[in-house]
PDB file of N, CA and C in Angstrom:
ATOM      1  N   UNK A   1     -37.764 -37.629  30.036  1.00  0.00           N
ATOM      2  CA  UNK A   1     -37.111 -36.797  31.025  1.00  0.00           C
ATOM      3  C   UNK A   1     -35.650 -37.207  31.194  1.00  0.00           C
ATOM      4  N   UNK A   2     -35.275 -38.566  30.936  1.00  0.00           N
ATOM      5  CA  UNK A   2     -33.834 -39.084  30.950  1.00  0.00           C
ATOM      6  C   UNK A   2     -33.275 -38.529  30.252  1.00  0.00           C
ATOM      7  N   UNK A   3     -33.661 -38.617  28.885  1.00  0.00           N
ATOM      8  CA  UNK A   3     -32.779 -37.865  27.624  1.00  0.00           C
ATOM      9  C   UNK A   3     -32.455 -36.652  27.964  1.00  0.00           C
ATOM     10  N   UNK A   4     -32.939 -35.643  28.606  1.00  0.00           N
ATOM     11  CA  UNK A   4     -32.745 -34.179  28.595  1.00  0.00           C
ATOM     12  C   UNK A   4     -31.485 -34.164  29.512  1.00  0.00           C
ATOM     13  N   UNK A   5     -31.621 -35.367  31.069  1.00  0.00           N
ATOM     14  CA  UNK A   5     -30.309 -35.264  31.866  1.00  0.00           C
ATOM     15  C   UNK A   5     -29.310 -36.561  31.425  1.00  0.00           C
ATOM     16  N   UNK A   6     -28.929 -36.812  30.523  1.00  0.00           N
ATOM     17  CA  UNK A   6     -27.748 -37.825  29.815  1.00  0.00           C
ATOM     18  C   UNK A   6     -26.407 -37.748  30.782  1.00  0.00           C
ATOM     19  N   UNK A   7     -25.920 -36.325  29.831  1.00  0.00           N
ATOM     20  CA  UNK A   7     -25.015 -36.205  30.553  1.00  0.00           C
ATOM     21  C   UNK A   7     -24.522 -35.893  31.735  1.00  0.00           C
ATOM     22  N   UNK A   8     -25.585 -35.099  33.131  1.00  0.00           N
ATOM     23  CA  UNK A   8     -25.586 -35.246  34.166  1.00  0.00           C
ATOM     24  C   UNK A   8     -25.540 -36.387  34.758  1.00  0.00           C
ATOM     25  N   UNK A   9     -26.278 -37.760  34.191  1.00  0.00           N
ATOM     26  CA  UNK A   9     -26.548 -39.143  34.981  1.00  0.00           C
ATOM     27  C   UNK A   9     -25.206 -39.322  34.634  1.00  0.00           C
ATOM     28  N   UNK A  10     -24.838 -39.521  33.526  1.00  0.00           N
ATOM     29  CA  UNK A  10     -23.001 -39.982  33.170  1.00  0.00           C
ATOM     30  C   UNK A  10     -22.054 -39.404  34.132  1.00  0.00           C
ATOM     31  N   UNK A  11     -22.222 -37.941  34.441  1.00  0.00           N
ATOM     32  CA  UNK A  11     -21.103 -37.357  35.170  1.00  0.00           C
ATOM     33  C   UNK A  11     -21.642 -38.099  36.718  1.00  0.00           C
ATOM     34  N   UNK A  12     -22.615 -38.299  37.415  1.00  0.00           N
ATOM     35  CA  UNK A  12     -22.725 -38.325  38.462  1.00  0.00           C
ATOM     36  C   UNK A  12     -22.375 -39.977  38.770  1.00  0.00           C
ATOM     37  N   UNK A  13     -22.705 -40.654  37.662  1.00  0.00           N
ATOM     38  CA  UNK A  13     -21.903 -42.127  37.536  1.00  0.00           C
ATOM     39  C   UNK A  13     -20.737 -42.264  37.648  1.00  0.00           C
ATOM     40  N   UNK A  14     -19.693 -41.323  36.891  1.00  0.00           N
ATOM     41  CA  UNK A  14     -18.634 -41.520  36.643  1.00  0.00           C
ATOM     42  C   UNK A  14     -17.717 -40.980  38.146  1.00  0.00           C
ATOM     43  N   UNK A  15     -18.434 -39.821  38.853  1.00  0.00           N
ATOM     44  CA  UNK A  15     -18.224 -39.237  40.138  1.00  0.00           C
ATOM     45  C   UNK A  15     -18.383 -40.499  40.838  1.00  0.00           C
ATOM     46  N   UNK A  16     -19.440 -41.070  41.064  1.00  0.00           N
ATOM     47  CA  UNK A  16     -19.465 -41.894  42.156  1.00  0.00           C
ATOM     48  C   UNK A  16     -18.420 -43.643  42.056  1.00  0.00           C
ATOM     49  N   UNK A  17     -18.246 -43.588  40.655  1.00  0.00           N
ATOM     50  CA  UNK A  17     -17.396 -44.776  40.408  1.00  0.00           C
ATOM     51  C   UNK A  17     -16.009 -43.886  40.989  1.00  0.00           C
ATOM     52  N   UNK A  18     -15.520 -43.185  40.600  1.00  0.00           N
ATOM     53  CA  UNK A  18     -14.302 -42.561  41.072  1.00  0.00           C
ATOM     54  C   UNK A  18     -14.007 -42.501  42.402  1.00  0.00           C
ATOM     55  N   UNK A  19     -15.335 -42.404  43.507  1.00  0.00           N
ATOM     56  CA  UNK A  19     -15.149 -42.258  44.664  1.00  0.00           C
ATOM     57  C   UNK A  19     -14.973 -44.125  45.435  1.00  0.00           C
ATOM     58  N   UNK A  20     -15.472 -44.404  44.600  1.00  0.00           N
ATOM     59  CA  UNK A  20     -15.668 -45.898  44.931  1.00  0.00           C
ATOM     60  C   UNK A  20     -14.411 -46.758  44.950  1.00  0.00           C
ATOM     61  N   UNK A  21     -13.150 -46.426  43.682  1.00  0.00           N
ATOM     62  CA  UNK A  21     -12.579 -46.848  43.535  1.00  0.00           C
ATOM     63  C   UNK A  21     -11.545 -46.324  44.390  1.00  0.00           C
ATOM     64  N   UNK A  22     -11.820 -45.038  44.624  1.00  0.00           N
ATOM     65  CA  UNK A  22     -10.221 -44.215  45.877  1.00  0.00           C
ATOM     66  C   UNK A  22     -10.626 -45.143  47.087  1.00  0.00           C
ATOM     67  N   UNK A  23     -12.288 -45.096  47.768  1.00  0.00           N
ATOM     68  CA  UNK A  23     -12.418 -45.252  49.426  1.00  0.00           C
ATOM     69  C   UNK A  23     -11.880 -47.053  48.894  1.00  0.00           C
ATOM     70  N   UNK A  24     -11.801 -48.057  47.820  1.00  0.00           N
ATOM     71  CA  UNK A  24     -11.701 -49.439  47.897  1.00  0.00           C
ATOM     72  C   UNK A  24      -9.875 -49.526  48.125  1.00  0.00           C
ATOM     73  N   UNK A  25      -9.157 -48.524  47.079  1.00  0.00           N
ATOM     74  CA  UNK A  25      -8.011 -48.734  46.930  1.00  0.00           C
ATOM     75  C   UNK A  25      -7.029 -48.342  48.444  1.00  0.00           C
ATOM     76  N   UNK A  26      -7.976 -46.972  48.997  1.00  0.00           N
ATOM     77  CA  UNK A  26      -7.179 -46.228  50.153  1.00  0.00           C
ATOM     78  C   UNK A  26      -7.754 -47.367  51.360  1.00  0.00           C
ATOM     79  N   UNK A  27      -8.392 -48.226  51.668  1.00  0.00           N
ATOM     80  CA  UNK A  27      -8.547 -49.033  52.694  1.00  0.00           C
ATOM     81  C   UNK A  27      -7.906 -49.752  52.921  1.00  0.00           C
ATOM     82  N   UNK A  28      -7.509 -50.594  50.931  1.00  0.00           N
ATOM     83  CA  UNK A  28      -6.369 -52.039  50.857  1.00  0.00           C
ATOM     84  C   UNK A  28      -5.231 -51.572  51.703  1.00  0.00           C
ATOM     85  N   UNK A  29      -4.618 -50.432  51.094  1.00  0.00           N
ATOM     86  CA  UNK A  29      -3.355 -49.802  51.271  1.00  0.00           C
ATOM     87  C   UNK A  29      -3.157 -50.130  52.373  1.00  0.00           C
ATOM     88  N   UNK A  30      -1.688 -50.594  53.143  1.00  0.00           N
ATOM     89  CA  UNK A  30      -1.514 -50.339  54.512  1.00  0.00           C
ATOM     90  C   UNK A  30      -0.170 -49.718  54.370  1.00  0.00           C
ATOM     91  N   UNK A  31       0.129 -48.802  55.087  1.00  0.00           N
ATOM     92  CA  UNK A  31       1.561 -47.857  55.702  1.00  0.00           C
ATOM     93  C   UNK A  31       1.867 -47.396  54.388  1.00  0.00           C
ATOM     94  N   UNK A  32       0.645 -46.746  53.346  1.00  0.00           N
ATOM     95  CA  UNK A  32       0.640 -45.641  52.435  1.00  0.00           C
ATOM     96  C   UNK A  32       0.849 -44.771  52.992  1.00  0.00           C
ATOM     97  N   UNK A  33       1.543 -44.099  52.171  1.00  0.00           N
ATOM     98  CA  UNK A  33       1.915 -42.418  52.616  1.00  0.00           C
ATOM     99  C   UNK A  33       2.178 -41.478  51.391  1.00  0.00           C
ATOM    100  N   UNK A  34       1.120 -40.642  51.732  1.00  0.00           N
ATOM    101  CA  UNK A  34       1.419 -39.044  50.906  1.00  0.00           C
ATOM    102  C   UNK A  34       2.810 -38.776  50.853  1.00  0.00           C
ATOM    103  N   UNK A  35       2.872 -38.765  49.277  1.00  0.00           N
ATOM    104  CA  UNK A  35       4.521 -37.525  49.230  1.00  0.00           C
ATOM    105  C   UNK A  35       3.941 -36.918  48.303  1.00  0.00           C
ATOM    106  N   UNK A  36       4.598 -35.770  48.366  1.00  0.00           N
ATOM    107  CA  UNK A  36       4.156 -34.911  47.152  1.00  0.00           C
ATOM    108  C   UNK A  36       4.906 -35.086  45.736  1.00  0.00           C
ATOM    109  N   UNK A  37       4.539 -34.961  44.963  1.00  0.00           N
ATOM    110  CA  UNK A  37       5.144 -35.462  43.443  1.00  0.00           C
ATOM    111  C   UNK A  37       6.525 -34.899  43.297  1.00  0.00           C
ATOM    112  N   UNK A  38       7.228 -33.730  44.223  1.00  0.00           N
ATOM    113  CA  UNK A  38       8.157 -33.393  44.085  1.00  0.00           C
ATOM    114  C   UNK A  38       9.205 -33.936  44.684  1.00  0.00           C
ATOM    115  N   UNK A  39       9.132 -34.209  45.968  1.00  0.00           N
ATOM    116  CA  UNK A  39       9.815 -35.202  46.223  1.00  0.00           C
ATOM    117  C   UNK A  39      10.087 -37.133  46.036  1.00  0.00           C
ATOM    118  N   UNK A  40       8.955 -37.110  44.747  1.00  0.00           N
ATOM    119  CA  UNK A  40       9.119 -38.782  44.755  1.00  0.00           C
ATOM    120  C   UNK A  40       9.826 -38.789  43.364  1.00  0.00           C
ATOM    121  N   UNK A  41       9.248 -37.640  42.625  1.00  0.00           N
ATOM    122  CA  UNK A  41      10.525 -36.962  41.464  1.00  0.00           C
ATOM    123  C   UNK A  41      11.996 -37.254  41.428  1.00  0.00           C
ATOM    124  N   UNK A  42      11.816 -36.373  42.404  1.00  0.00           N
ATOM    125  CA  UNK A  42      13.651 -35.826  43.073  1.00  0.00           C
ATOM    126  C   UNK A  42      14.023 -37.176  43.220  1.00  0.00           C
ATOM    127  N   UNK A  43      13.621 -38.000  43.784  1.00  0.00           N
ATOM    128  CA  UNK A  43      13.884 -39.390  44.279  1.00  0.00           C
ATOM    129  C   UNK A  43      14.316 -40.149  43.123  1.00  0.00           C
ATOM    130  N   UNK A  44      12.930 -40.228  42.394  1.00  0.00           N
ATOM    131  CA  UNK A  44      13.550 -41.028  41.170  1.00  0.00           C
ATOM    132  C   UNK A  44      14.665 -40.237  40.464  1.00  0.00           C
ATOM    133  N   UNK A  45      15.157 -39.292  40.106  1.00  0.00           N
ATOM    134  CA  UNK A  45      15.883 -38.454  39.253  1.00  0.00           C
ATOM    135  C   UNK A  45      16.790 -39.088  39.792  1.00  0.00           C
ATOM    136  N   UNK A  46      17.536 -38.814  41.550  1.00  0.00           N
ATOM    137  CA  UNK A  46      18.518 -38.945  41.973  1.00  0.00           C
ATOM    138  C   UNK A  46      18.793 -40.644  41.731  1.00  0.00           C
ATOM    139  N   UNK A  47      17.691 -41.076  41.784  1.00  0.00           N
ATOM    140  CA  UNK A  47      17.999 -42.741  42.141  1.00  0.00           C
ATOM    141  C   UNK A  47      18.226 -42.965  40.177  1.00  0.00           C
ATOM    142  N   UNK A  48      18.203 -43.085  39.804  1.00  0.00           N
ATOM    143  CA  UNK A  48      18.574 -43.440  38.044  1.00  0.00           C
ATOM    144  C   UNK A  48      19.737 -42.460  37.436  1.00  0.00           C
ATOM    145  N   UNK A  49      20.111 -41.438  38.110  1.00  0.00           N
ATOM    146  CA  UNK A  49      21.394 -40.725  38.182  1.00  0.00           C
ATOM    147  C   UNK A  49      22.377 -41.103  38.615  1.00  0.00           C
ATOM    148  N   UNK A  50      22.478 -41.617  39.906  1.00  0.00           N
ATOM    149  CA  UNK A  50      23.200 -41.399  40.953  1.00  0.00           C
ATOM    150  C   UNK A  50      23.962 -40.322  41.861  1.00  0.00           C
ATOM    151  N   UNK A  51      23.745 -39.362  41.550  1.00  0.00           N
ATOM    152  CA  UNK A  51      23.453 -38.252  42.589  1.00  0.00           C
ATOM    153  C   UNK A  51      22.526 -38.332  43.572  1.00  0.00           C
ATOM    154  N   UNK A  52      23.107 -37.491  44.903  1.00  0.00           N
ATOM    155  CA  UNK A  52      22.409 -36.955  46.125  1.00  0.00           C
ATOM    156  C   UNK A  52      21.270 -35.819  45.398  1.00  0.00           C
ATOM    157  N   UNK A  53      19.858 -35.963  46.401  1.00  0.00           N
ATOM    158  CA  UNK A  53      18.873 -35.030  45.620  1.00  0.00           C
ATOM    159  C   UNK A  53      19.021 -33.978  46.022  1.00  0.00           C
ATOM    160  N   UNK A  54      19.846 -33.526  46.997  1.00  0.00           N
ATOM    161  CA  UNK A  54      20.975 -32.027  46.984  1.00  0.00           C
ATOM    162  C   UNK A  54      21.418 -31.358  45.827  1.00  0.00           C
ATOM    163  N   UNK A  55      22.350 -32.333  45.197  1.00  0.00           N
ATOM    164  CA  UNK A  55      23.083 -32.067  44.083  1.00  0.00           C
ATOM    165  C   UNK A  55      22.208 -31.503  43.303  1.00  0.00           C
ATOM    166  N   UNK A  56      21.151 -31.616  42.956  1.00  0.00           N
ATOM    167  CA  UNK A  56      19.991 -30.638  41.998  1.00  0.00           C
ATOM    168  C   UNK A  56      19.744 -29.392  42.511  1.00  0.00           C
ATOM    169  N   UNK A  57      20.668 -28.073  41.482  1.00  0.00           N
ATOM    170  CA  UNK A  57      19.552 -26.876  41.785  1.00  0.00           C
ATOM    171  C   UNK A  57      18.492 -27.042  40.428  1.00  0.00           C
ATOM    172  N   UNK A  58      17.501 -25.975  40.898  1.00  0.00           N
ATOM    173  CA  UNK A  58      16.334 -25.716  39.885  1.00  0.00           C
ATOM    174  C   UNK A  58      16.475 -24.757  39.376  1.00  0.00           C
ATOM    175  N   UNK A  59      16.044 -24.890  38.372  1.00  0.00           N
ATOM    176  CA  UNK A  59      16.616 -23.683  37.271  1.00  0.00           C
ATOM    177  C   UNK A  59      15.697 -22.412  37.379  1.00  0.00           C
ATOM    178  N   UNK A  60      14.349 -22.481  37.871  1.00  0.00           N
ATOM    179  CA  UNK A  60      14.052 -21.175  38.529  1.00  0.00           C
ATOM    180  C   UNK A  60      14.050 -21.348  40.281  1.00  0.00           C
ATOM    181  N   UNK A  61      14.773 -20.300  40.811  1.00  0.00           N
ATOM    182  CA  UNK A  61      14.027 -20.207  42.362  1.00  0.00           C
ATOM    183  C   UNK A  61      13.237 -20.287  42.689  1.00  0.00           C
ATOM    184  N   UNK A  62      13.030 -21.492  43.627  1.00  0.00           N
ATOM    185  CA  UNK A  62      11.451 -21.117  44.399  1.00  0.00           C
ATOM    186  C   UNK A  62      11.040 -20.255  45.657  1.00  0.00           C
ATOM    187  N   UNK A  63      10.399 -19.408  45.496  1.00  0.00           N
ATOM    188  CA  UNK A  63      10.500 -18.962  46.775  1.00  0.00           C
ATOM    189  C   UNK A  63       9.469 -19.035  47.626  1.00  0.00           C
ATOM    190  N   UNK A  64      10.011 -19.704  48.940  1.00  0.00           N
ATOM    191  CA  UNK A  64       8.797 -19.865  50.040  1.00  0.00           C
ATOM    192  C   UNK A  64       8.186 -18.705  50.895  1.00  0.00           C
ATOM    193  N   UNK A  65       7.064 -18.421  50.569  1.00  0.00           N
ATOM    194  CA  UNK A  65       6.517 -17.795  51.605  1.00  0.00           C
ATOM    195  C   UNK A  65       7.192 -17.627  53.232  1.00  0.00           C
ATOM    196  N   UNK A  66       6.905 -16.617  54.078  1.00  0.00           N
ATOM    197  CA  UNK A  66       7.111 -16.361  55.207  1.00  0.00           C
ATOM    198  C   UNK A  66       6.627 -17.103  56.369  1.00  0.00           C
ATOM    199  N   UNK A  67       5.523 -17.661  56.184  1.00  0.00           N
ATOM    200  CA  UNK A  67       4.637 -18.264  56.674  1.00  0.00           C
ATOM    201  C   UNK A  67       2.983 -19.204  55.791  1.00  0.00           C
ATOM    202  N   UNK A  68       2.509 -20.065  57.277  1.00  0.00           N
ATOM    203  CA  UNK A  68       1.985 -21.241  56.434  1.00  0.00           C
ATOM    204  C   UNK A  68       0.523 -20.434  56.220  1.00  0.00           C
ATOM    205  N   UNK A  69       0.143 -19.033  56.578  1.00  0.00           N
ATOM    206  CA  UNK A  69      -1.045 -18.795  56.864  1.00  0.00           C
ATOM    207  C   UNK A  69      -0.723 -17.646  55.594  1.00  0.00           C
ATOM    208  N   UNK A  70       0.470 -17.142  54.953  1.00  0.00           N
ATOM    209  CA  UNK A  70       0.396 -16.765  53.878  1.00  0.00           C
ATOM    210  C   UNK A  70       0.379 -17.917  52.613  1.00  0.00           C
ATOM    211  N   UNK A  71       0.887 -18.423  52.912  1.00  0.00           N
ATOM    212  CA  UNK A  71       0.529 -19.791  52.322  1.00  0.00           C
ATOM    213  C   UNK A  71      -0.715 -20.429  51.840  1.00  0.00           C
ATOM    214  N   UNK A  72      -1.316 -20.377  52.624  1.00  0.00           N
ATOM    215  CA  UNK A  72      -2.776 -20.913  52.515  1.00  0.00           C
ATOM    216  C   UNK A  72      -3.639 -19.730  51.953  1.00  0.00           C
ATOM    217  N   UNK A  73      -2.974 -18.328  52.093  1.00  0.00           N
ATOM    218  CA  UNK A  73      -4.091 -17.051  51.312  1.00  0.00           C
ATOM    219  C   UNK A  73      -3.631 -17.338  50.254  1.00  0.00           C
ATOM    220  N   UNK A  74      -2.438 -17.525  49.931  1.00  0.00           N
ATOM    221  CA  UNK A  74      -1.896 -17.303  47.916  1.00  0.00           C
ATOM    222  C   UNK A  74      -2.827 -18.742  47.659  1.00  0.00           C
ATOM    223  N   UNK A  75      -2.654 -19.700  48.344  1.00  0.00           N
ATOM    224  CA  UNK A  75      -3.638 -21.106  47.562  1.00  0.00           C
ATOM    225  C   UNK A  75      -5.332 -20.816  47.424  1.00  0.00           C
ATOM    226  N   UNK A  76      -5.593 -19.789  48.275  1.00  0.00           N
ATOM    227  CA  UNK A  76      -7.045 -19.849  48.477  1.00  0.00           C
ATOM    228  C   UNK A  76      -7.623 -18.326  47.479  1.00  0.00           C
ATOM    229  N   UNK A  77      -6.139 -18.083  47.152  1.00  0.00           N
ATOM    230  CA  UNK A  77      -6.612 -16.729  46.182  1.00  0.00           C
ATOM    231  C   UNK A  77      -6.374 -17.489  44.685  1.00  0.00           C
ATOM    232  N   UNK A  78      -5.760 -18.421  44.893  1.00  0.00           N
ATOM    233  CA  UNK A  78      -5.754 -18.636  43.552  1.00  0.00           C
ATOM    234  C   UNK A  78      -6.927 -19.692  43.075  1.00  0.00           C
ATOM    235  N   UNK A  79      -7.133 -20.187  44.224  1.00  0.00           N
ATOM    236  CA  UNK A  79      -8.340 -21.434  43.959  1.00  0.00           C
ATOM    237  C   UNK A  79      -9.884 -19.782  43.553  1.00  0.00           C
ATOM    238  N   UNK A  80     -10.060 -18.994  44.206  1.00  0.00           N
ATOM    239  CA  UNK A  80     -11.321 -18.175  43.792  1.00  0.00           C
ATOM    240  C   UNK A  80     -10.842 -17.725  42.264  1.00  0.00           C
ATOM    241  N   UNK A  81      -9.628 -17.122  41.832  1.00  0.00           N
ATOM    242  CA  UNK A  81      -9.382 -17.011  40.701  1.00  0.00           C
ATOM    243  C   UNK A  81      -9.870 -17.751  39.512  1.00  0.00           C
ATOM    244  N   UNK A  82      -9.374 -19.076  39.792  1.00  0.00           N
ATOM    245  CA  UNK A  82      -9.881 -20.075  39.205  1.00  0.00           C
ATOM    246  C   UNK A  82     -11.329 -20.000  38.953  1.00  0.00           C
ATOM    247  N   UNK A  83     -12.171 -20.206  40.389  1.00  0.00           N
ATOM    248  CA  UNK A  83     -13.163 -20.541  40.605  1.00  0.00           C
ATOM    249  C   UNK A  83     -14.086 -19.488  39.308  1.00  0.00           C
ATOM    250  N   UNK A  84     -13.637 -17.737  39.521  1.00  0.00           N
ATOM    251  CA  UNK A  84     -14.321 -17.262  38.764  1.00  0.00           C
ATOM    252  C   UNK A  84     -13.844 -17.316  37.363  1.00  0.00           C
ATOM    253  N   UNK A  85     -12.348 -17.620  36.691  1.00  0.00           N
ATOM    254  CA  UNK A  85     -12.633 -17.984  35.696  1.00  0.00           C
ATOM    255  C   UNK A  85     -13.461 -19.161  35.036  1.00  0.00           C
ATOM    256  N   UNK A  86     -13.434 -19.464  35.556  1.00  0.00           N
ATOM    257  CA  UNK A  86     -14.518 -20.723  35.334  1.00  0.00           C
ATOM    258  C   UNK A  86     -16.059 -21.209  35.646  1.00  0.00           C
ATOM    259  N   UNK A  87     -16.472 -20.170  36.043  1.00  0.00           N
ATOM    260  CA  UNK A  87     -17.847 -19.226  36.389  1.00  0.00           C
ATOM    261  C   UNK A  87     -18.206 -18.086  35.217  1.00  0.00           C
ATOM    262  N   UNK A  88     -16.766 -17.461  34.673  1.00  0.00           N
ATOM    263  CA  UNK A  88     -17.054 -16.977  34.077  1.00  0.00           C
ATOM    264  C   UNK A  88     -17.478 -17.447  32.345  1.00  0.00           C
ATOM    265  N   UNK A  89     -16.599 -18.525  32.322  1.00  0.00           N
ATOM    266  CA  UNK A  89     -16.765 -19.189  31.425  1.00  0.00           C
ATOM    267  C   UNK A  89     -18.050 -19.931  30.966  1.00  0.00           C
ATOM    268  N   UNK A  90     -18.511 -20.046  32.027  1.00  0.00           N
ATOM    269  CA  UNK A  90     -20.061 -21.126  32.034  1.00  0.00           C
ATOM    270  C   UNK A  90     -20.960 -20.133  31.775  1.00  0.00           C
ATOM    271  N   UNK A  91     -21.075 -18.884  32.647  1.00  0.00           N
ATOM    272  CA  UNK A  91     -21.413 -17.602  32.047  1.00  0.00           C
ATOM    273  C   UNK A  91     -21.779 -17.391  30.961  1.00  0.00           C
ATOM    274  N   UNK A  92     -20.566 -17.294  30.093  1.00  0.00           N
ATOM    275  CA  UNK A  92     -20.788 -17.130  28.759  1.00  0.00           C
ATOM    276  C   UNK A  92     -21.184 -17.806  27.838  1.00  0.00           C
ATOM    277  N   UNK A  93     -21.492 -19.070  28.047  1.00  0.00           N
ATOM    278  CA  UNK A  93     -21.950 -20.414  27.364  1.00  0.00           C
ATOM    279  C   UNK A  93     -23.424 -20.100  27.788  1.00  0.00           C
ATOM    280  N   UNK A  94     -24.247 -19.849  28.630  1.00  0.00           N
ATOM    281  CA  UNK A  94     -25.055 -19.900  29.273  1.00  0.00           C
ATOM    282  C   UNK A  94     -25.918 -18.797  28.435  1.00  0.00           C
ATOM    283  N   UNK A  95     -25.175 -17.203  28.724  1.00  0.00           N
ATOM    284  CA  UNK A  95     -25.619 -16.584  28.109  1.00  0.00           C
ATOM    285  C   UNK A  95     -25.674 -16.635  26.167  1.00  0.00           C
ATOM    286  N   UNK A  96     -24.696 -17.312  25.622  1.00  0.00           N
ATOM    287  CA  UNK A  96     -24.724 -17.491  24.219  1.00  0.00           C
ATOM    288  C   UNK A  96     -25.940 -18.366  24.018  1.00  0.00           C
ATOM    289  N   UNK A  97     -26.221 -19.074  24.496  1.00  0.00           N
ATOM    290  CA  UNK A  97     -27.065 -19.957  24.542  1.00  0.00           C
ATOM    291  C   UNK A  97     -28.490 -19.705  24.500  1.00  0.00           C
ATOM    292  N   UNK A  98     -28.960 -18.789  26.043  1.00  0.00           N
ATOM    293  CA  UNK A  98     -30.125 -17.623  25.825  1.00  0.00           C
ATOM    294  C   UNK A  98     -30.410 -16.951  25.099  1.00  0.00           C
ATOM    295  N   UNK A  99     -29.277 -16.292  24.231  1.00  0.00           N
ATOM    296  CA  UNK A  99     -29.224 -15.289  23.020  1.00  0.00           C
ATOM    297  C   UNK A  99     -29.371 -16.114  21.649  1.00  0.00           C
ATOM    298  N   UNK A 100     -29.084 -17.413  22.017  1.00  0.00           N
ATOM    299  CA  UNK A 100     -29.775 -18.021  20.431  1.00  0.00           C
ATOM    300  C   UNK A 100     -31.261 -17.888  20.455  1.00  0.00           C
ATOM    301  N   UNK A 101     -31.696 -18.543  22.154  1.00  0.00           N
ATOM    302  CA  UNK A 101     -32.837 -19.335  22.083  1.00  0.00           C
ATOM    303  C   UNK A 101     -33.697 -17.955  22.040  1.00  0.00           C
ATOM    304  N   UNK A 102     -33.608 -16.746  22.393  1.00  0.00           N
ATOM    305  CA  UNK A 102     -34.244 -15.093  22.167  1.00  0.00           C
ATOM    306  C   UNK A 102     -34.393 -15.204  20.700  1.00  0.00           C
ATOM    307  N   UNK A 103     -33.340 -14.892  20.072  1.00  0.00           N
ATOM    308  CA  UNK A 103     -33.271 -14.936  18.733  1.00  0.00           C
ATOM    309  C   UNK A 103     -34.395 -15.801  18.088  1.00  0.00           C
ATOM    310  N   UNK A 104     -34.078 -17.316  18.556  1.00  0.00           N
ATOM    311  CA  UNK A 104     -35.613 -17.680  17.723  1.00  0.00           C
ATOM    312  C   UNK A 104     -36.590 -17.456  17.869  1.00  0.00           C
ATOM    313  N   UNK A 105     -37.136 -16.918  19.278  1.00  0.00           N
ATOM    314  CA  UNK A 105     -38.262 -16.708  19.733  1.00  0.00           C
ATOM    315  C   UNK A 105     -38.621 -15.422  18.849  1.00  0.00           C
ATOM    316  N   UNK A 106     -37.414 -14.517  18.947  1.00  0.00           N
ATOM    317  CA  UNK A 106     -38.301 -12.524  18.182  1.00  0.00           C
ATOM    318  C   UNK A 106     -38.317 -13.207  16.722  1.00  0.00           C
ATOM    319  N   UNK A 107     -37.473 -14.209  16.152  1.00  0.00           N
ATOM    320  CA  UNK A 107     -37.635 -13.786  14.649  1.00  0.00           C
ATOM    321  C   UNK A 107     -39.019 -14.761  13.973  1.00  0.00           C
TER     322      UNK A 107
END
């Protein structure tokens, strides 16, 4: 019965080592703080330049939303997007899969 779930026991190992190692590392930490990768970027860029992180435009515009509650629909439309490409994908593995195992069964 092990052999059949391998790679489930692996993924659920490898899940729970992962969680193990964030709740050990995020406890050590003291007066950690979230930045987002864009501003620790900007930071380093400016700091090994020597430019103000002003002095950088970006070569495409970004443009901010109107608000944080449109904000959170474009993130939450794009997370279901996702979600069903990738539903859909399993889908089709799922079903290729049935259609072999049919196949051997009629022939």
């Amino acid at each position: 019965m092990a052999k059949n779930y391998t790679l489930e026991i692996l993924a659920v190992v490898a899940i729970l080592g992962f969680c193990a190692v964030f709740l050990y590392t995020s406890s050590t930490m003291t007066g950690a703080e979230f930045a987002g990768s864009d501003n620790v970027g900007s930071g380093l860029i400016a700091e090994f330049s020597g430019k103000d992180v002003e002095s950088f435009t970006p070569l495409i515009p970004q443009w901010e939303p109107p608000s944080g509650e449109i904000e959170s629909c474009l993130f939450a439309l794009q997370a279901a997007i996702g979600g069903i490409f990738v539903g859909g994908v399993f889908g089709y593995w799922l079903g290729q899969r049935k259609g072999l195992s049919d196949a051997k069964v009629n022939q």
